[in-house]
PDB file of N, CA and C in Angstrom:
ATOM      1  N   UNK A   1      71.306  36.099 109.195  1.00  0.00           N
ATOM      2  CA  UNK A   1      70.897  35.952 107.816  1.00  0.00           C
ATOM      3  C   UNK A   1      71.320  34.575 107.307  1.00  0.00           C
ATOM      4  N   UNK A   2      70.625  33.581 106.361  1.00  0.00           N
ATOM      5  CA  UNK A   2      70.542  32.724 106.170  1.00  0.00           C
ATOM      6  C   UNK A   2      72.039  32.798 105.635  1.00  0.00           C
ATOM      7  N   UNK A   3      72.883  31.490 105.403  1.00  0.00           N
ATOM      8  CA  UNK A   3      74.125  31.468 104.455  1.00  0.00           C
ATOM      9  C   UNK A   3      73.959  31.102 103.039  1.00  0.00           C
ATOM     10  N   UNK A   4      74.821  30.878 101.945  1.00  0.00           N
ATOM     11  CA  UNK A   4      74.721  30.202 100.818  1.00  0.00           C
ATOM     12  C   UNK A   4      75.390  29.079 101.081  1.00  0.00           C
ATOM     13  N   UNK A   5      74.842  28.070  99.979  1.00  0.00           N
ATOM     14  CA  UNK A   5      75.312  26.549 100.117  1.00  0.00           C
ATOM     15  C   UNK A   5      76.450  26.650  99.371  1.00  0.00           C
ATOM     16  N   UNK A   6      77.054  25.990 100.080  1.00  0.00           N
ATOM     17  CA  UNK A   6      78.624  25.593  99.479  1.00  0.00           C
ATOM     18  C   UNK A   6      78.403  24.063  98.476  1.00  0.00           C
ATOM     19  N   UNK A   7      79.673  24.816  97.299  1.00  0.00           N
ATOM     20  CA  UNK A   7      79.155  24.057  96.235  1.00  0.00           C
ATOM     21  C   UNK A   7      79.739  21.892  96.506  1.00  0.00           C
ATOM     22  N   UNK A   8      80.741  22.616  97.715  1.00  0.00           N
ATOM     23  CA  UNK A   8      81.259  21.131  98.012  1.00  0.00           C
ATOM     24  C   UNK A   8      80.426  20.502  98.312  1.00  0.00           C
ATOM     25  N   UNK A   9      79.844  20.524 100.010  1.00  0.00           N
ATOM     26  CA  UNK A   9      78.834  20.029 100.848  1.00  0.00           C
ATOM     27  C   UNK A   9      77.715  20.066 100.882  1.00  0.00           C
ATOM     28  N   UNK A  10      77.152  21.044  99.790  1.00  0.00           N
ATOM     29  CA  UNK A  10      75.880  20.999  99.615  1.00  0.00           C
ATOM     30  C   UNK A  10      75.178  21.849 100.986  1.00  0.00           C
ATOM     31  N   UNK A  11      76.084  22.041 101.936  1.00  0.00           N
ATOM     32  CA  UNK A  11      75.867  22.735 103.347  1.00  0.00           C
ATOM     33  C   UNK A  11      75.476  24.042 103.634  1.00  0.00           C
ATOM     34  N   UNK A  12      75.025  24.831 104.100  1.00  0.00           N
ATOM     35  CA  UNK A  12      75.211  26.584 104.049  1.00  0.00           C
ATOM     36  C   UNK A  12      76.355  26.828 105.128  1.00  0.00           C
ATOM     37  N   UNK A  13      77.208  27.719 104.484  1.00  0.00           N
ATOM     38  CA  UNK A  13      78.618  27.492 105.181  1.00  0.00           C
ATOM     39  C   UNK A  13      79.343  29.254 104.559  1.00  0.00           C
ATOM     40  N   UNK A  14      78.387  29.861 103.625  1.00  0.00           N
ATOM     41  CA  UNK A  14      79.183  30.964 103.287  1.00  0.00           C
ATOM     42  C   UNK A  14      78.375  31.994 103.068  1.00  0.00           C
ATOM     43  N   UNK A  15      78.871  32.698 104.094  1.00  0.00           N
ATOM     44  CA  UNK A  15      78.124  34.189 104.344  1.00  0.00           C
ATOM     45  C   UNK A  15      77.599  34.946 103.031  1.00  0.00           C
ATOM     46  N   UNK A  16      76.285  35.529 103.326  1.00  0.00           N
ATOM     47  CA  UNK A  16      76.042  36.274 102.017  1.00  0.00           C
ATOM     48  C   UNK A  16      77.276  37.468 101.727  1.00  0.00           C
ATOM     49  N   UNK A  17      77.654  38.430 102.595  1.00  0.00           N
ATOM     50  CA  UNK A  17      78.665  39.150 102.542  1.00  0.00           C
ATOM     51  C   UNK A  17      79.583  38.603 102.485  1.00  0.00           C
ATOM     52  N   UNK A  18      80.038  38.064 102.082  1.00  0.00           N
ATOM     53  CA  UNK A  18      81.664  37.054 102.171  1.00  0.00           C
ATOM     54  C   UNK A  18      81.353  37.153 100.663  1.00  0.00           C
ATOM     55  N   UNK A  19      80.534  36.797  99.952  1.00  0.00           N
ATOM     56  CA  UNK A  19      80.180  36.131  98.522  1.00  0.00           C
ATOM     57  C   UNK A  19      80.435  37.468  97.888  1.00  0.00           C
ATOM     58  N   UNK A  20      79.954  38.580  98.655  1.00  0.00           N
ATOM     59  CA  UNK A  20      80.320  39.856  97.674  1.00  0.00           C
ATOM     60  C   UNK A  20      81.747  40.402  97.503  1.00  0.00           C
ATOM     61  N   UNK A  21      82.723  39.909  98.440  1.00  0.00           N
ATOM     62  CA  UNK A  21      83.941  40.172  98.474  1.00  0.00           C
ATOM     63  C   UNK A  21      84.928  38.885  97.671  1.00  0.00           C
ATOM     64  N   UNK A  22      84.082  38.045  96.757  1.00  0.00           N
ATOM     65  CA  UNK A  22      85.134  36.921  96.055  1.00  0.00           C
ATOM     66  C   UNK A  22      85.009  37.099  94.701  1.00  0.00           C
ATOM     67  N   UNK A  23      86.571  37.215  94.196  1.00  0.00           N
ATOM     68  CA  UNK A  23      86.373  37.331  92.807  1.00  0.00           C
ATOM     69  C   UNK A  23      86.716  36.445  92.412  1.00  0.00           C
ATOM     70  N   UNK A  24      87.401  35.900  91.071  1.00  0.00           N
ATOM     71  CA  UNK A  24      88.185  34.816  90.440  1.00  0.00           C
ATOM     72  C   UNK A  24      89.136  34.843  91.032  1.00  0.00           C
ATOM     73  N   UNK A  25      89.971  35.609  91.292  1.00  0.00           N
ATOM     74  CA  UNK A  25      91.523  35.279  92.238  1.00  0.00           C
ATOM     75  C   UNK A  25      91.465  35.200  93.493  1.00  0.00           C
ATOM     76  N   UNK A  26      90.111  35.623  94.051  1.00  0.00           N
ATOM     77  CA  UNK A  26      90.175  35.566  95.537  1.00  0.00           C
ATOM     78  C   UNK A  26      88.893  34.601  96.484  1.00  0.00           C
ATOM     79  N   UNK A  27      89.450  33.573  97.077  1.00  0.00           N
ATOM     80  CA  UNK A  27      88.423  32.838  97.292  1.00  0.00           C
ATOM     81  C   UNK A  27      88.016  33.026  99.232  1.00  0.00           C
ATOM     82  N   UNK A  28      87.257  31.975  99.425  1.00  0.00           N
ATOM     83  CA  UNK A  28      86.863  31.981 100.539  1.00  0.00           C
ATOM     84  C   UNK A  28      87.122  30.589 100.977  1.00  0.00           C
ATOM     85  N   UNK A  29      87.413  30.077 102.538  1.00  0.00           N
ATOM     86  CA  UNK A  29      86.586  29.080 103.021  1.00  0.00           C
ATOM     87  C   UNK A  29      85.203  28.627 103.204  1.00  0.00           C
ATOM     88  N   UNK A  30      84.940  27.669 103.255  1.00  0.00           N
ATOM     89  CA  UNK A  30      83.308  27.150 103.661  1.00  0.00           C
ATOM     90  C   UNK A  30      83.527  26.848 105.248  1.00  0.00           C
ATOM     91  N   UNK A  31      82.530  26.998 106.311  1.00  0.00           N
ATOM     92  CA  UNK A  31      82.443  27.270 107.503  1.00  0.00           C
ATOM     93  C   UNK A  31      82.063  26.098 108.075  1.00  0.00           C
ATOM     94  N   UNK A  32      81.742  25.027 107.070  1.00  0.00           N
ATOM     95  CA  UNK A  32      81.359  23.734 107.433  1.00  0.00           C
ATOM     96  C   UNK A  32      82.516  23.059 107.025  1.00  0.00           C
ATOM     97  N   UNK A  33      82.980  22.490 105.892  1.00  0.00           N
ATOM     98  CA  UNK A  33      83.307  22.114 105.385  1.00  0.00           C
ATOM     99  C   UNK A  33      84.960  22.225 105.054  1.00  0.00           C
ATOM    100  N   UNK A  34      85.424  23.586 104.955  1.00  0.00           N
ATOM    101  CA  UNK A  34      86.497  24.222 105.063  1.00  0.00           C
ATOM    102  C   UNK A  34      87.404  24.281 103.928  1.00  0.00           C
ATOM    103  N   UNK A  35      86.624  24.061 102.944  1.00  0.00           N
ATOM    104  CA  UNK A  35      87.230  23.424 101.344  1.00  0.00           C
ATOM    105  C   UNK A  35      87.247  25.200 100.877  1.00  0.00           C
ATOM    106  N   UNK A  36      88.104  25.702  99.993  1.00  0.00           N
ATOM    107  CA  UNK A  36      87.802  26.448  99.067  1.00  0.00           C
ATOM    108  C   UNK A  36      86.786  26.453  98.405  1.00  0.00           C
ATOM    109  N   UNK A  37      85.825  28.036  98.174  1.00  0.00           N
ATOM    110  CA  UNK A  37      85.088  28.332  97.219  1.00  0.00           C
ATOM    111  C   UNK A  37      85.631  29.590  96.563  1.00  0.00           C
ATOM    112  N   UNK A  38      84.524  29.804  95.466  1.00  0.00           N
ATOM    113  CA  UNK A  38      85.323  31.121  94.627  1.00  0.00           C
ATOM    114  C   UNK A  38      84.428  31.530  93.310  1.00  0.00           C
ATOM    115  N   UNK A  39      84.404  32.237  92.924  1.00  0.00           N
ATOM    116  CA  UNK A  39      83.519  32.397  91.211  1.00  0.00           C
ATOM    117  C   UNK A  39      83.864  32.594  89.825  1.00  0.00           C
ATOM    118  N   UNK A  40      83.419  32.148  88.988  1.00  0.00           N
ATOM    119  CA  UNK A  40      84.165  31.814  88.097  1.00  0.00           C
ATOM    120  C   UNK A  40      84.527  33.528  87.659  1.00  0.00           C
ATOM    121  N   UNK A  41      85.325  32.824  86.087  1.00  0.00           N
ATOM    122  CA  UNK A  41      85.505  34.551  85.936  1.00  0.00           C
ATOM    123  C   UNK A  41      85.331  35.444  85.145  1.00  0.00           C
ATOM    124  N   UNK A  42      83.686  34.967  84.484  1.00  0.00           N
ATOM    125  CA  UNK A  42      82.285  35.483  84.322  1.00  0.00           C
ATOM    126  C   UNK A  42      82.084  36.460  85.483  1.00  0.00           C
ATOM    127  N   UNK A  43      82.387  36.540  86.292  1.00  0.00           N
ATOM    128  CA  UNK A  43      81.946  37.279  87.685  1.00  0.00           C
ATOM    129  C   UNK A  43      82.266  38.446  87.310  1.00  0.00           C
ATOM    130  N   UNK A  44      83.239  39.008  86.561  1.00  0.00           N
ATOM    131  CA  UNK A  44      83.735  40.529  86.548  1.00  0.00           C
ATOM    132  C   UNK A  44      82.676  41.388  85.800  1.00  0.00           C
ATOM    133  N   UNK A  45      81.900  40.237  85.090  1.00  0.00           N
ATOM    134  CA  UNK A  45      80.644  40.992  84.448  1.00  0.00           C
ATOM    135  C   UNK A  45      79.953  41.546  85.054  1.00  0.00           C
ATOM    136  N   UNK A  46      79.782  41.450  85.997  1.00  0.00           N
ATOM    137  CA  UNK A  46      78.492  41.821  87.116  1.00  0.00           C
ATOM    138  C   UNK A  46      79.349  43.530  87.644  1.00  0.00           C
ATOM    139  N   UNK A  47      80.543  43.951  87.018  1.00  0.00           N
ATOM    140  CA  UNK A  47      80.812  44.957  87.469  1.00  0.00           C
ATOM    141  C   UNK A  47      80.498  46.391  86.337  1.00  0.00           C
ATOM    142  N   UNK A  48      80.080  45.390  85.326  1.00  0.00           N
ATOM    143  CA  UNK A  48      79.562  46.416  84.004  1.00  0.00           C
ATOM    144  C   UNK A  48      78.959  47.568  84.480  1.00  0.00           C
ATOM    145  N   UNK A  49      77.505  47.615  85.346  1.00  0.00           N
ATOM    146  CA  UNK A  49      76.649  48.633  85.690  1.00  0.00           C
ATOM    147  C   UNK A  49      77.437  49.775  86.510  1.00  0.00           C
ATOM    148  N   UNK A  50      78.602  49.847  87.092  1.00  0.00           N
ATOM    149  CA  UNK A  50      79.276  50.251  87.911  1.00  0.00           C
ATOM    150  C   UNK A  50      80.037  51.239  87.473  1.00  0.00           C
ATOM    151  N   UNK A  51      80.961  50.060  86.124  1.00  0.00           N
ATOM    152  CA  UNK A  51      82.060  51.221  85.695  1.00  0.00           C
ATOM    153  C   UNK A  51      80.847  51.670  84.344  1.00  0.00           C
ATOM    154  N   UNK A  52      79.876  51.364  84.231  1.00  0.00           N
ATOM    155  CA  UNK A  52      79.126  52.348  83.026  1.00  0.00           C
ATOM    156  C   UNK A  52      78.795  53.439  83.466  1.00  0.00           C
ATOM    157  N   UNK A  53      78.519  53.640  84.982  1.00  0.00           N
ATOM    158  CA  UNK A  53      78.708  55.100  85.773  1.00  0.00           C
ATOM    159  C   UNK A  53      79.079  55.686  86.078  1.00  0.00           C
ATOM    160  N   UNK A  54      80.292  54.925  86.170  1.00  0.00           N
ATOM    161  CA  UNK A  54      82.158  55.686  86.574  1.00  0.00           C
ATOM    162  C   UNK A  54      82.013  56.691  85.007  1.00  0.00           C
ATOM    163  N   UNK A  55      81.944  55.921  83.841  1.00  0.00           N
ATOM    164  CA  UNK A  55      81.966  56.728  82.507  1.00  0.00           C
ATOM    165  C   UNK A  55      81.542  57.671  82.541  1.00  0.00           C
ATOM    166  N   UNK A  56      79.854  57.280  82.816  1.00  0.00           N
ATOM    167  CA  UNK A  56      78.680  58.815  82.993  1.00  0.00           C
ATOM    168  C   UNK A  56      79.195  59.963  83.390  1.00  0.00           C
ATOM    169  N   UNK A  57      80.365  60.378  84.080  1.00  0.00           N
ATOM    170  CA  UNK A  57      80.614  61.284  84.590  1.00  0.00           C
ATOM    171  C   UNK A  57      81.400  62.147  83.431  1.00  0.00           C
ATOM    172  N   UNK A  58      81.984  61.589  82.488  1.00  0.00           N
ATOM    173  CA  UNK A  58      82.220  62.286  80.754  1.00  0.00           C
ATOM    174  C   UNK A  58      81.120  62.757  80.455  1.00  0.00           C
ATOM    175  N   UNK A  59      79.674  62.734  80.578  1.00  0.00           N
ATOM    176  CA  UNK A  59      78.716  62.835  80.016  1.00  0.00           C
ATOM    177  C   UNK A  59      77.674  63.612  80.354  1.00  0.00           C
ATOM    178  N   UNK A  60      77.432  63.352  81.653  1.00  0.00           N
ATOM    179  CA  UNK A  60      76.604  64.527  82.767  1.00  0.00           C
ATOM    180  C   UNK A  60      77.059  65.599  83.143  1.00  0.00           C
ATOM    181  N   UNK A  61      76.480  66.104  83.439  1.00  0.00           N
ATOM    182  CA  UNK A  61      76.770  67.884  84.278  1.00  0.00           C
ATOM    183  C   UNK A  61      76.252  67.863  85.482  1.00  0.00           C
ATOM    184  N   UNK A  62      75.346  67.365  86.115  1.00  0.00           N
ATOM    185  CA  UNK A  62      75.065  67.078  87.258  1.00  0.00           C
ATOM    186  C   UNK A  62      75.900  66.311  88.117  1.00  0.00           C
ATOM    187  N   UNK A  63      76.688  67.001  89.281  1.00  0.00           N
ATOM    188  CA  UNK A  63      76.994  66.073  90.069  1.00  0.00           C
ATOM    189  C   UNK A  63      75.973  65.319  90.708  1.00  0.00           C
ATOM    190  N   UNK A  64      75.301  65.666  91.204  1.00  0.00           N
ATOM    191  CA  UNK A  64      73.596  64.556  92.276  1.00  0.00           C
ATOM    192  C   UNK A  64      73.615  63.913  91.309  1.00  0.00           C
ATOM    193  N   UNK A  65      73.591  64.029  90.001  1.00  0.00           N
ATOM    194  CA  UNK A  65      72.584  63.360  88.741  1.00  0.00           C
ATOM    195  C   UNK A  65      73.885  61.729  89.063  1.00  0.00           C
ATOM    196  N   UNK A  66      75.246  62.619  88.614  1.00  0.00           N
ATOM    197  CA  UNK A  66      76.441  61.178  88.425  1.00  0.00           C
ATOM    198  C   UNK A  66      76.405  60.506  90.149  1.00  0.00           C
ATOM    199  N   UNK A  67      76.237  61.344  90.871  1.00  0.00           N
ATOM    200  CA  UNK A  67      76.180  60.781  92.597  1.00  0.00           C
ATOM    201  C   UNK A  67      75.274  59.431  92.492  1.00  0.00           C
ATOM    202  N   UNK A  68      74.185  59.622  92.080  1.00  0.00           N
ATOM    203  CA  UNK A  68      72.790  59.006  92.123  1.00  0.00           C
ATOM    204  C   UNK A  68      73.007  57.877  90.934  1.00  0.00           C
ATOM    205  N   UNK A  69      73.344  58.058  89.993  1.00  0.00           N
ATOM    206  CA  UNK A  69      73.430  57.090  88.957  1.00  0.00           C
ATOM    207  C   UNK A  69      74.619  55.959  89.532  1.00  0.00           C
ATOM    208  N   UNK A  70      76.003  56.526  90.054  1.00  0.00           N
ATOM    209  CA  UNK A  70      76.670  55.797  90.754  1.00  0.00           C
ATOM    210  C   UNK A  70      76.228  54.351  91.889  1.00  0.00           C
ATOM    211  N   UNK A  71      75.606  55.269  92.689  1.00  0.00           N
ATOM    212  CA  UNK A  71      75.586  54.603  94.114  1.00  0.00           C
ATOM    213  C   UNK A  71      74.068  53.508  93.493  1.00  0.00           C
ATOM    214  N   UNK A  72      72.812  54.188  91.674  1.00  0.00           N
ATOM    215  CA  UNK A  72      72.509  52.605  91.479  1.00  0.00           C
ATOM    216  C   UNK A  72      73.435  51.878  90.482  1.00  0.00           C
ATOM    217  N   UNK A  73      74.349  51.704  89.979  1.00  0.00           N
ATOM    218  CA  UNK A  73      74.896  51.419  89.307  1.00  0.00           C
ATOM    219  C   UNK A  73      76.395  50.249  90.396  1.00  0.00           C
ATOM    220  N   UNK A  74      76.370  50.746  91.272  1.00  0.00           N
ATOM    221  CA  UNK A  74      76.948  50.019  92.421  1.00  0.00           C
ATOM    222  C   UNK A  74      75.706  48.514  93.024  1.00  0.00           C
ATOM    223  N   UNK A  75      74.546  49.444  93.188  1.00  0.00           N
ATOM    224  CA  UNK A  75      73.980  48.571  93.710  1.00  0.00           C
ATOM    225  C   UNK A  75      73.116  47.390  92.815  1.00  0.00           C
ATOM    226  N   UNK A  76      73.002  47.571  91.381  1.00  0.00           N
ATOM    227  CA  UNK A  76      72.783  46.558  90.268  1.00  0.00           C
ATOM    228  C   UNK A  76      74.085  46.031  90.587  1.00  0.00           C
ATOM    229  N   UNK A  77      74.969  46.389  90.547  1.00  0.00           N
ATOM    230  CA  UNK A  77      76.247  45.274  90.326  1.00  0.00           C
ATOM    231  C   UNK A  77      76.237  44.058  91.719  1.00  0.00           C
ATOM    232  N   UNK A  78      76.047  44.742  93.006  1.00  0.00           N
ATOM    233  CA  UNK A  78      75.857  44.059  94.063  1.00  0.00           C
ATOM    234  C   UNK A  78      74.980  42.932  93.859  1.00  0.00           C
ATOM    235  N   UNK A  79      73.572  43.186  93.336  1.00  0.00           N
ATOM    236  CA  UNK A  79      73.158  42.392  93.057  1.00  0.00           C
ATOM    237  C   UNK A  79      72.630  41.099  92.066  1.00  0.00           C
ATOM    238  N   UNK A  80      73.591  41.972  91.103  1.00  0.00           N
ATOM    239  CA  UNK A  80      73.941  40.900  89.983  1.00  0.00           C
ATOM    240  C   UNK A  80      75.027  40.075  90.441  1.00  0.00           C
ATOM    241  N   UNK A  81      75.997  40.099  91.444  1.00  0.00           N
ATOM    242  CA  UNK A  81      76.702  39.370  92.054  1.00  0.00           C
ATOM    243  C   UNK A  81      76.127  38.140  93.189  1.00  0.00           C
ATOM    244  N   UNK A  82      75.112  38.615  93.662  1.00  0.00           N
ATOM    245  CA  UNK A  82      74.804  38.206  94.788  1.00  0.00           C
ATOM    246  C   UNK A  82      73.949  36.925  93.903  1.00  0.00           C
ATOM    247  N   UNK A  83      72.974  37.396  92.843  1.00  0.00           N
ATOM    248  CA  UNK A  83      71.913  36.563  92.260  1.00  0.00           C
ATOM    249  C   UNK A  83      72.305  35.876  91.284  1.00  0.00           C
ATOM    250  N   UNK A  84      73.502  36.272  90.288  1.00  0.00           N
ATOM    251  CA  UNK A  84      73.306  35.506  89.056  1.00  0.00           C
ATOM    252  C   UNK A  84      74.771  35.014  89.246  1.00  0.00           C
ATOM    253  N   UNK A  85      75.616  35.205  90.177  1.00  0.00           N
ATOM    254  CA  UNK A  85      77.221  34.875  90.299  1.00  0.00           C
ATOM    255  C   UNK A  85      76.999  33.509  90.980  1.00  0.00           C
ATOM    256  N   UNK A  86      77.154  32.208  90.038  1.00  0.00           N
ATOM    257  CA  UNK A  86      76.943  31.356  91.199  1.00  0.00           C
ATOM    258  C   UNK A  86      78.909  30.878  91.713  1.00  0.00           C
ATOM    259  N   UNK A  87      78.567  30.389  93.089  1.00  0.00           N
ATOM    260  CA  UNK A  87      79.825  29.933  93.554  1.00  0.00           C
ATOM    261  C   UNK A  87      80.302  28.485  93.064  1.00  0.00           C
ATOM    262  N   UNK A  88      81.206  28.696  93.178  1.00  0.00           N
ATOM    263  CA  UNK A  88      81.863  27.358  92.719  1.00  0.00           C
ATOM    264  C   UNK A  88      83.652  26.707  93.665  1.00  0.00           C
ATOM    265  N   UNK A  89      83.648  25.594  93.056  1.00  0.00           N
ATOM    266  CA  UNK A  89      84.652  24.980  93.980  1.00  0.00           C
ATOM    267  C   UNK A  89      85.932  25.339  93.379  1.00  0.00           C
ATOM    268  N   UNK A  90      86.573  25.546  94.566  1.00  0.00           N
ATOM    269  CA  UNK A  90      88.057  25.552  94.190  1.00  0.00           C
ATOM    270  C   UNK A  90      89.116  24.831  94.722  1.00  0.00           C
TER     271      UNK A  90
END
């Protein structure tokens, strides 16, 4: 799978899965380059859809119903991370 460009080198040097595991305190190397990257810490936003489902479960009676709302509410967050989280240098 293609990488993301690192914000140093301009290079692709950082795994798409790597990018989902960096928060503000926790960064990565670049694979080219070897500089720190990381996201700002705007990033925790992208976990809104997630814990708004963790909540749902005060609210529903359905377990499938909170199961299902969960696992999309996980996966909006994934990809609000992946798309709108850009990386940056550290």
């Amino acid at each position: 799978m293609k990488k993301l460009e690192c914000p140093h080198c301009r290079e692709p040097g950082i795994p798409w899965g790597r990018k989902l595991t960096l928060g503000p305190a926790v960064s990565t190397r670049c694979k080219v380059c070897d500089k720190k990257v990381s996201v700002p810490w705007a990033a925790i936003l992208a976990i809104v859809p997630f814990v708004l489902a963790i909540v749902a479960w005060e609210v529903l009676d359905s377990m499938a119903l909170w199961g299902g709302l969960l696992l999309a509410g996980f996966a909006v967050s994934c990809f609000i991370h992946m798309y709108w989280v850009p990386l940056k240098r550290r």
